[in-house]
Protein backbone atom coordinates (compact mmCIF):
# COMPACT_ATOMS: atom_id res chain seq x y z
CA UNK A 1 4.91 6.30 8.34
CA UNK A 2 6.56 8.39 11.02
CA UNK A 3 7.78 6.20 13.77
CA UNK A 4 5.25 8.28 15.87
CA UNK A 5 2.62 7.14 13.72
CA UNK A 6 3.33 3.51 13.79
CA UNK A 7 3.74 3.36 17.83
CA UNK A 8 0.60 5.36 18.48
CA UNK A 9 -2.39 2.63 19.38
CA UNK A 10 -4.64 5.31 18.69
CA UNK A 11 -3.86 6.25 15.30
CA UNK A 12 -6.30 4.28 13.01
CA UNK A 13 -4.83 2.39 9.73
CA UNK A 14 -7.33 1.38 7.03
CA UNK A 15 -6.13 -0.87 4.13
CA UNK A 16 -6.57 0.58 0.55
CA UNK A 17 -4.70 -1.60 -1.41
CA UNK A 18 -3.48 -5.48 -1.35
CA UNK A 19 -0.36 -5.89 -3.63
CA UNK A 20 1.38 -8.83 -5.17
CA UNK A 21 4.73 -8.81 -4.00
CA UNK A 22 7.21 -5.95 -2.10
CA UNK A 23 8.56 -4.65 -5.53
CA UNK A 24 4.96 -3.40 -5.98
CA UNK A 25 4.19 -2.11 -2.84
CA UNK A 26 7.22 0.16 -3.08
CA UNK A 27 5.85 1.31 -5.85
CA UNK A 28 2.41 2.08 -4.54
CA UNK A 29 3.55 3.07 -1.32
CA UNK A 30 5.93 5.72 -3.20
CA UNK A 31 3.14 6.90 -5.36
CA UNK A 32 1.11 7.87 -1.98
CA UNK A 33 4.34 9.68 -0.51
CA UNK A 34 3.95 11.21 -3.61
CA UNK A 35 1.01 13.22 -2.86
CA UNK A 36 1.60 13.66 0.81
CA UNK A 37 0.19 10.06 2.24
CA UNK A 38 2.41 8.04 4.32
CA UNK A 39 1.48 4.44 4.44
CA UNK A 40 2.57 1.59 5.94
CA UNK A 41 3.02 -1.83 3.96
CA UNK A 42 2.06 -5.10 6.10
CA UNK A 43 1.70 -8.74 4.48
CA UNK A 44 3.08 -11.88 4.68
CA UNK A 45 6.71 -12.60 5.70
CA UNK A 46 7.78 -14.62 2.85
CA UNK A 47 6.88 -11.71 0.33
CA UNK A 48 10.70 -11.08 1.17
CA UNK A 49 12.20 -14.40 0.35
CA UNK A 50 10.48 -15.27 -2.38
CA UNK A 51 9.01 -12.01 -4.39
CA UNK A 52 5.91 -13.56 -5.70
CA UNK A 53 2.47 -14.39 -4.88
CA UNK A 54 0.39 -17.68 -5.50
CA UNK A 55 -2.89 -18.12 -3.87
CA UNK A 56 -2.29 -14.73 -1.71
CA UNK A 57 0.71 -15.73 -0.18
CA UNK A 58 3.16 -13.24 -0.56
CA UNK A 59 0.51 -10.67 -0.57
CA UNK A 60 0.98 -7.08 0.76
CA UNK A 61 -1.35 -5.10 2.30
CA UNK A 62 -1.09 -1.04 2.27
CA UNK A 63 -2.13 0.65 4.94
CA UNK A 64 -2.97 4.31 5.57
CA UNK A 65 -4.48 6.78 8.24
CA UNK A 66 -8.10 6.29 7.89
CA UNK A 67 -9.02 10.21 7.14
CA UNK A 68 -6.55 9.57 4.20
CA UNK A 69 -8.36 6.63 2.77
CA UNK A 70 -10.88 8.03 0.45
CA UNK A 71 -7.78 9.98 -1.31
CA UNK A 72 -5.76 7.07 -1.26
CA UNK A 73 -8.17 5.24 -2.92
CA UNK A 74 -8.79 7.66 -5.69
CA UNK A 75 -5.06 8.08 -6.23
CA UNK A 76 -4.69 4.07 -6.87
CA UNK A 77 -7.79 3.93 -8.79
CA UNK A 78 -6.92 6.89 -11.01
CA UNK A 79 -3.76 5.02 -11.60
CA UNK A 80 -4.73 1.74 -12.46
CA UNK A 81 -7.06 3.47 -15.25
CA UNK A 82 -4.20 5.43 -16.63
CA UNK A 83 -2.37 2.15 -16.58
CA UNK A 84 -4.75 0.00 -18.44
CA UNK A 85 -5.11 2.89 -21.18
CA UNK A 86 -1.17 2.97 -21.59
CA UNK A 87 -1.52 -1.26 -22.66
């Protein structure tokens, strides 16, 4: 997100997706930029040491403006689908 974005209290950030490790978050988070949605990824610190997640540590969290949730949501959703029909 713009650093506008991320300094303004009022904008509001709704999580849409929770993934397992930064290499994946990149991912998603380039996937949004993709169609025009900035997001922010939070989580836990050591996702950077260690790259992996057991029992939600190392989980990251993907945040986006709240009126760009719903479309978020649909993007990552349409994705996973096209995903599980590739296996």
């Amino acid at each position: 997100m713009t650093r506008s974005t991320t300094e303004n209290p009022q904008t509001d950030l709704v999580e849409v997706w929770q993934a397992s490790g930064e290499t994946n978050a990149q991912i998603i988070r380039s996937l949004l930029e993709s169609y025009g949605i900035e997001s922010l990824i939070e989580g836990e610190s050591l996702r950077l040491t260690h790259g992996f997640t057991i029992n939600q540590l190392g989980l990251v969290r993907i945040l986006v403006r709240a009126e760009d949730a719903e479309r978020a949501r649909e993007l990552l959703t349409e994705q996973v689908q096209e995903d599980s029909l590739e296996d």
